[in-house]
C-alpha atoms as a PDB file:
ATOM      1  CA  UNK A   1     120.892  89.511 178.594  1.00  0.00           C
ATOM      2  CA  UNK A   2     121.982  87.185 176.182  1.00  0.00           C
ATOM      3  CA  UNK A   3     118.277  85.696 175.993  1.00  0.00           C
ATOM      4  CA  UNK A   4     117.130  88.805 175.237  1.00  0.00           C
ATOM      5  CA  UNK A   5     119.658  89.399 172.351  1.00  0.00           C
ATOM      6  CA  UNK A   6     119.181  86.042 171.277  1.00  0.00           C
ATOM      7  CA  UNK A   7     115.139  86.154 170.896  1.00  0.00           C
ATOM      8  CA  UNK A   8     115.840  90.255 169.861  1.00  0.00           C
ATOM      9  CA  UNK A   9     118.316  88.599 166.737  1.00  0.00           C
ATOM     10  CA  UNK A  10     116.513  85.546 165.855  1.00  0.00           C
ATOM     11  CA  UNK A  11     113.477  87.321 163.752  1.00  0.00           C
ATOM     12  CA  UNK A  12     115.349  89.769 162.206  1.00  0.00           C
ATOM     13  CA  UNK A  13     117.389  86.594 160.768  1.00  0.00           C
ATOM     14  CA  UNK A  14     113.990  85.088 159.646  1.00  0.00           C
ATOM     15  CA  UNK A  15     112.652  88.225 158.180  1.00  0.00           C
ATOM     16  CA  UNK A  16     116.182  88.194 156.087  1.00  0.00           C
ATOM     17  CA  UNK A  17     115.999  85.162 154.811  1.00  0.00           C
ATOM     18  CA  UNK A  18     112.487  85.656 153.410  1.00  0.00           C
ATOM     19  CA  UNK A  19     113.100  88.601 151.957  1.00  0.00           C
ATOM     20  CA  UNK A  20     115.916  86.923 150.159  1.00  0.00           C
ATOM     21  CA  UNK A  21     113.688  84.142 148.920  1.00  0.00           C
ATOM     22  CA  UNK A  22     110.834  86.830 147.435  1.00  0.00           C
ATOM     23  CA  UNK A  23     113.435  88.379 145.952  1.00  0.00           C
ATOM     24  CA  UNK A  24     114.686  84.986 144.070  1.00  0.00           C
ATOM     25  CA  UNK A  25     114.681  84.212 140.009  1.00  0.00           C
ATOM     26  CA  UNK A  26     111.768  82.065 139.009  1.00  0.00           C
ATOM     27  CA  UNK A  27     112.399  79.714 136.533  1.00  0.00           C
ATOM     28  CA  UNK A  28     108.759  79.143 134.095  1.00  0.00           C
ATOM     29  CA  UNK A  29     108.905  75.883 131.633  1.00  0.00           C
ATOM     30  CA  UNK A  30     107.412  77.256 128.403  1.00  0.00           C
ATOM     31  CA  UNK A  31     106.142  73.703 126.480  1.00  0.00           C
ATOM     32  CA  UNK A  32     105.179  73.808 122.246  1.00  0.00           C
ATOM     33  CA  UNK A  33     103.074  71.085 122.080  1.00  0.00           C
ATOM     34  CA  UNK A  34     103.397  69.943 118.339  1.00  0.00           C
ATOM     35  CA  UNK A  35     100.680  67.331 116.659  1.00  0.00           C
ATOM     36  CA  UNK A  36     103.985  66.120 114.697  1.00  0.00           C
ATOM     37  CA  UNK A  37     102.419  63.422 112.630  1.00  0.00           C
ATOM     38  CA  UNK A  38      99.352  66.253 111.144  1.00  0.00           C
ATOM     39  CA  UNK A  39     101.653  70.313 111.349  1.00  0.00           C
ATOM     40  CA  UNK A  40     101.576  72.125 107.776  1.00  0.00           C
ATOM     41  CA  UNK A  41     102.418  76.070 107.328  1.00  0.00           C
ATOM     42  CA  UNK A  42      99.266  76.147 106.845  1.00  0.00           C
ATOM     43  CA  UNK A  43      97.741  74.563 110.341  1.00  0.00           C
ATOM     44  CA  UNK A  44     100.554  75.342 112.510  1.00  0.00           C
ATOM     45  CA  UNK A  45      97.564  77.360 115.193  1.00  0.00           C
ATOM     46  CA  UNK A  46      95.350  74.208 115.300  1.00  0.00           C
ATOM     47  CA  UNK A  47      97.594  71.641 115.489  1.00  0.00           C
ATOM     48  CA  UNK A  48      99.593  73.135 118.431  1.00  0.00           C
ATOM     49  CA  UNK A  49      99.335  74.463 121.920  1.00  0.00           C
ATOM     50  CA  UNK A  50     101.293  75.869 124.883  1.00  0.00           C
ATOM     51  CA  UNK A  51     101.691  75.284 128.743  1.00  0.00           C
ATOM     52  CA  UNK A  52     103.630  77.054 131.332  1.00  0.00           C
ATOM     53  CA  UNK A  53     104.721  75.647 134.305  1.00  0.00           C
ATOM     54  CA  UNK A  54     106.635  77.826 137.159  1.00  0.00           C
ATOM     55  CA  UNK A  55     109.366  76.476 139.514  1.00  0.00           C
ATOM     56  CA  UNK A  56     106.687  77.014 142.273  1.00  0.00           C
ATOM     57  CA  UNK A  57     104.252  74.883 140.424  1.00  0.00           C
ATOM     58  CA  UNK A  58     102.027  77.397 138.623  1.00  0.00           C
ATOM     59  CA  UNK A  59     100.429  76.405 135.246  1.00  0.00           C
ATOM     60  CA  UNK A  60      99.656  78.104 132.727  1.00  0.00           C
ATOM     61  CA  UNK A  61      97.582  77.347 129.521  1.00  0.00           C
ATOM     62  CA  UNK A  62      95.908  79.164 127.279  1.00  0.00           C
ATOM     63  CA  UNK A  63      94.673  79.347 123.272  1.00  0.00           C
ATOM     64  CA  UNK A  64      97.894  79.557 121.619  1.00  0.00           C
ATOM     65  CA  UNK A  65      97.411  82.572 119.530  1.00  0.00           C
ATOM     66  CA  UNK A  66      96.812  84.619 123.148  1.00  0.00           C
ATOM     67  CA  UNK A  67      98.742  82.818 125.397  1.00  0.00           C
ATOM     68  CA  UNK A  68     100.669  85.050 127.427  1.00  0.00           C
ATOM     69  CA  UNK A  69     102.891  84.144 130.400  1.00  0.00           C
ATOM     70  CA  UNK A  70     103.781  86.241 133.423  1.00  0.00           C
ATOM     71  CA  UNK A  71     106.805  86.560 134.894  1.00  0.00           C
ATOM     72  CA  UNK A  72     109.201  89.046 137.068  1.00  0.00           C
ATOM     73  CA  UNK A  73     112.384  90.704 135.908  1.00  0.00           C
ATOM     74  CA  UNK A  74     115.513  88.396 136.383  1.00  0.00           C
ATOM     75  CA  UNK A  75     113.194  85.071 135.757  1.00  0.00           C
ATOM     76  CA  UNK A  76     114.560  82.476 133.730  1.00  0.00           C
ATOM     77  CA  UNK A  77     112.574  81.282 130.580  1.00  0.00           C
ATOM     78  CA  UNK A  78     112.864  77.769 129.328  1.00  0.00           C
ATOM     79  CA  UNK A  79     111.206  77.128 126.331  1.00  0.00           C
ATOM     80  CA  UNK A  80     111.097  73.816 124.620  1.00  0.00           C
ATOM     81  CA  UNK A  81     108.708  71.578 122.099  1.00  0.00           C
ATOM     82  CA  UNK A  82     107.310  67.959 122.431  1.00  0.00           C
ATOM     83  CA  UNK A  83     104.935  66.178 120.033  1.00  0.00           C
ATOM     84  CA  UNK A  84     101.615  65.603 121.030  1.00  0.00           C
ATOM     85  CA  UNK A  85     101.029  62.621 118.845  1.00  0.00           C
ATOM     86  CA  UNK A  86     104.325  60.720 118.441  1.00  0.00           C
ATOM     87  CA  UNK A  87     106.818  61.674 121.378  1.00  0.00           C
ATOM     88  CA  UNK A  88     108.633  57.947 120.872  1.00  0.00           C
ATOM     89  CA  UNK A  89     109.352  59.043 117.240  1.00  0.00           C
ATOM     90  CA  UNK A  90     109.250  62.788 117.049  1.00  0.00           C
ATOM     91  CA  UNK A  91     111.252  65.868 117.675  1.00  0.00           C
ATOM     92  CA  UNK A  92     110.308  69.609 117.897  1.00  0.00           C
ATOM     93  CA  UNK A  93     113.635  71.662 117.974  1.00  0.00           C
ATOM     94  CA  UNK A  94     112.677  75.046 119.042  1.00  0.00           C
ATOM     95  CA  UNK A  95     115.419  77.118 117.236  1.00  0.00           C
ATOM     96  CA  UNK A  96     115.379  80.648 118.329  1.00  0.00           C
ATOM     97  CA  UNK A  97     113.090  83.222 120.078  1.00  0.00           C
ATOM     98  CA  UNK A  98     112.807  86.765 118.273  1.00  0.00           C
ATOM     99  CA  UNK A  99     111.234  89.778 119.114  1.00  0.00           C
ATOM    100  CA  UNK A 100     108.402  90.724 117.476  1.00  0.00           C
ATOM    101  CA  UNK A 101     107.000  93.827 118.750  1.00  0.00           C
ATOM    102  CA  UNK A 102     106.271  95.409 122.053  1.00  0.00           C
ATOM    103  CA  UNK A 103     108.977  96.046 124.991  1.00  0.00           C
ATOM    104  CA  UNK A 104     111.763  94.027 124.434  1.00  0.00           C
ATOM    105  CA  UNK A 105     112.123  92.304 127.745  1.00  0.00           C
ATOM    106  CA  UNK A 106     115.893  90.484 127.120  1.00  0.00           C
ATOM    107  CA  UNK A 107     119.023  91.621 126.262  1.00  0.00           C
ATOM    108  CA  UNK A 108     118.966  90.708 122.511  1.00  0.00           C
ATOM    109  CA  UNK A 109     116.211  90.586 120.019  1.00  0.00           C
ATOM    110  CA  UNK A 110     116.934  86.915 118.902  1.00  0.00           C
ATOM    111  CA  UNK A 111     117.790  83.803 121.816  1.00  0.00           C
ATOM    112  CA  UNK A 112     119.517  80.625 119.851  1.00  0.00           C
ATOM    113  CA  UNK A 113     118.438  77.164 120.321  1.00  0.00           C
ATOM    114  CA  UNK A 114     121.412  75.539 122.877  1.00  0.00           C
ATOM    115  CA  UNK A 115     122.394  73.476 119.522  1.00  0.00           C
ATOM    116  CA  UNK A 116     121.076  70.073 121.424  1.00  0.00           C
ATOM    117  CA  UNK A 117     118.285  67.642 120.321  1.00  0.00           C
ATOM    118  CA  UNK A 118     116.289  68.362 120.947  1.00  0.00           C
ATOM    119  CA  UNK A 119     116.726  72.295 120.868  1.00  0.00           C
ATOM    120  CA  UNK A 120     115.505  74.668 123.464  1.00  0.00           C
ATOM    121  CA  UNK A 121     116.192  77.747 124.262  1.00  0.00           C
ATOM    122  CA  UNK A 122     116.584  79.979 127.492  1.00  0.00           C
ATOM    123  CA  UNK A 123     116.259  83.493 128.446  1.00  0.00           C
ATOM    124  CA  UNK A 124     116.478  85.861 131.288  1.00  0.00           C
ATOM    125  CA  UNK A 125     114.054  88.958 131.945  1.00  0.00           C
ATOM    126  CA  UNK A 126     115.976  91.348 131.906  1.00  0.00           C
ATOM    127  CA  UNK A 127     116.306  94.328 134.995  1.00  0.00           C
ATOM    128  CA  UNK A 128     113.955  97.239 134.851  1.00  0.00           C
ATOM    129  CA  UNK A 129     111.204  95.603 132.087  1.00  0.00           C
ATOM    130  CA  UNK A 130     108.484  95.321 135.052  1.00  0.00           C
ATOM    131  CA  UNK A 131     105.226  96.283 133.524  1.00  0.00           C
ATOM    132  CA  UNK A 132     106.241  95.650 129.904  1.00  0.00           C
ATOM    133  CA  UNK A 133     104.763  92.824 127.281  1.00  0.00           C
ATOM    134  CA  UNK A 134     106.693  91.656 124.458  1.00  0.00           C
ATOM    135  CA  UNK A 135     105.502  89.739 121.667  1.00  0.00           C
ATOM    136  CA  UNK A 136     108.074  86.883 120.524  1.00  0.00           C
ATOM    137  CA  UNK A 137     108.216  84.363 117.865  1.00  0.00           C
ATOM    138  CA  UNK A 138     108.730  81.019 118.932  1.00  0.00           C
ATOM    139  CA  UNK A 139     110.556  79.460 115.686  1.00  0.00           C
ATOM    140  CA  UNK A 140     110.631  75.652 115.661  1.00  0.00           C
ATOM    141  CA  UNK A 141     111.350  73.019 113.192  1.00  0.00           C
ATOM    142  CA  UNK A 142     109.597  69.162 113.431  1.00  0.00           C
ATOM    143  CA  UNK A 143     111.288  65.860 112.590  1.00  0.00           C
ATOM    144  CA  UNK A 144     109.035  63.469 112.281  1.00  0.00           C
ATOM    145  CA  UNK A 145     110.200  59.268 111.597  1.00  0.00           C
ATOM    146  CA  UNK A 146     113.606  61.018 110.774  1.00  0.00           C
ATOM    147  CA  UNK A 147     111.923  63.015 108.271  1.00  0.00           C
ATOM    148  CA  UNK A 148     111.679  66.822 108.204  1.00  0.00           C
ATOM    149  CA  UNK A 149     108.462  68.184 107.721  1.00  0.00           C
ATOM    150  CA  UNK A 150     107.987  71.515 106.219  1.00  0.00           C
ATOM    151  CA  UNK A 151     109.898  74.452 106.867  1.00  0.00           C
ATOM    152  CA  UNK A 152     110.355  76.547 110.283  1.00  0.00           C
ATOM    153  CA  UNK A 153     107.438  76.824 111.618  1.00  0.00           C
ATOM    154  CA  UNK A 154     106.653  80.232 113.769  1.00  0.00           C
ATOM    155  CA  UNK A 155     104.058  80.944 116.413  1.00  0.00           C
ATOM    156  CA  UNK A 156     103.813  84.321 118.208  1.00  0.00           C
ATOM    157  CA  UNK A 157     102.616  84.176 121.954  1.00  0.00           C
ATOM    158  CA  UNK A 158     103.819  86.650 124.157  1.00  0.00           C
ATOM    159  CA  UNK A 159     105.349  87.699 128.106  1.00  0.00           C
ATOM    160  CA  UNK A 160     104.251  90.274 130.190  1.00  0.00           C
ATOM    161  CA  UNK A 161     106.383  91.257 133.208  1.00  0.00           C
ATOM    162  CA  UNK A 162     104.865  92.122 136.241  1.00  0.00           C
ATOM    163  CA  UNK A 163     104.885  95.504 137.849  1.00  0.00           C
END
């Protein structure tokens, strides 16, 4: 009998513990890549570009003025800036992450920079957004050989949460 409880037990145990891990926050690695040495307000869509990477691996680029990432309610979004040209002597602070338009998918419409150097900033998905997009402005300043250059600088991509 206790065979048969044991093998009866075992894949409802299994089954459990998958469940649990489907059911786990993500966390995706948005990255502003930042030509530091060439950025103007003027050239801030040519001279920089976006990638995603998930906890699991996935990778997402894309033409920064459509990238979009995907993610599930409850995921964790990193987002943070390197230089492209000059990472030994460059920094890209990403300062804050505002709503822009759309479905608001976090619990505030602006997410501070963490106040480090360099800055980045994180957010959570919020419960019961799946299926909504949100358009955000990523707002980043460069420092480039210890010298500012330019203002804030603001790029607008955007997250859709899965159904």
């Amino acid at each position: 009998m206790k065979t048969f409880n044991q093998s009866f037990v075992l894949p409802f145990i299994f089954l459990f513990f998958i469940s649990l891990s489907s059911l786990a926050q993500q966390t995706h690695y948005v990255t502003l890549h930042v030509n530091t040495e060439a950025i103007t307000s003027q050239n801030e869509l040519e001279v920089c570009s976006f990638t995603s990477e998930s906890a699991e691996g996935d990778v997402t680029e894309g033409d920064i003025q459509n990238f979009t990432i995907s993610v599930n309610a409850g995921d964790y979004i990193v987002w943070n800036g390197i230089s492209s040209s000059d990472p030994d002597n460059s920094i890209v602070n990403i300062s804050s992450i505002n709503y822009h338009g759309g479905d608001n998918v976090f619990d505030k419409n602006v997410l501070q920079g963490n106040g480090e150097t360099p800055e980045q900033v994180i957010g959570t998905v919020q419960p019961g957004t799946n299926g909504k997009t949100e358009k955000y402005a990523v707002k980043f300043t460069v420092i480039n050989n210890g010298q500012r250059r330019g203002g804030t600088f603001s790029i607008d991509p955007k997250i859709r949460v899965k159904p």
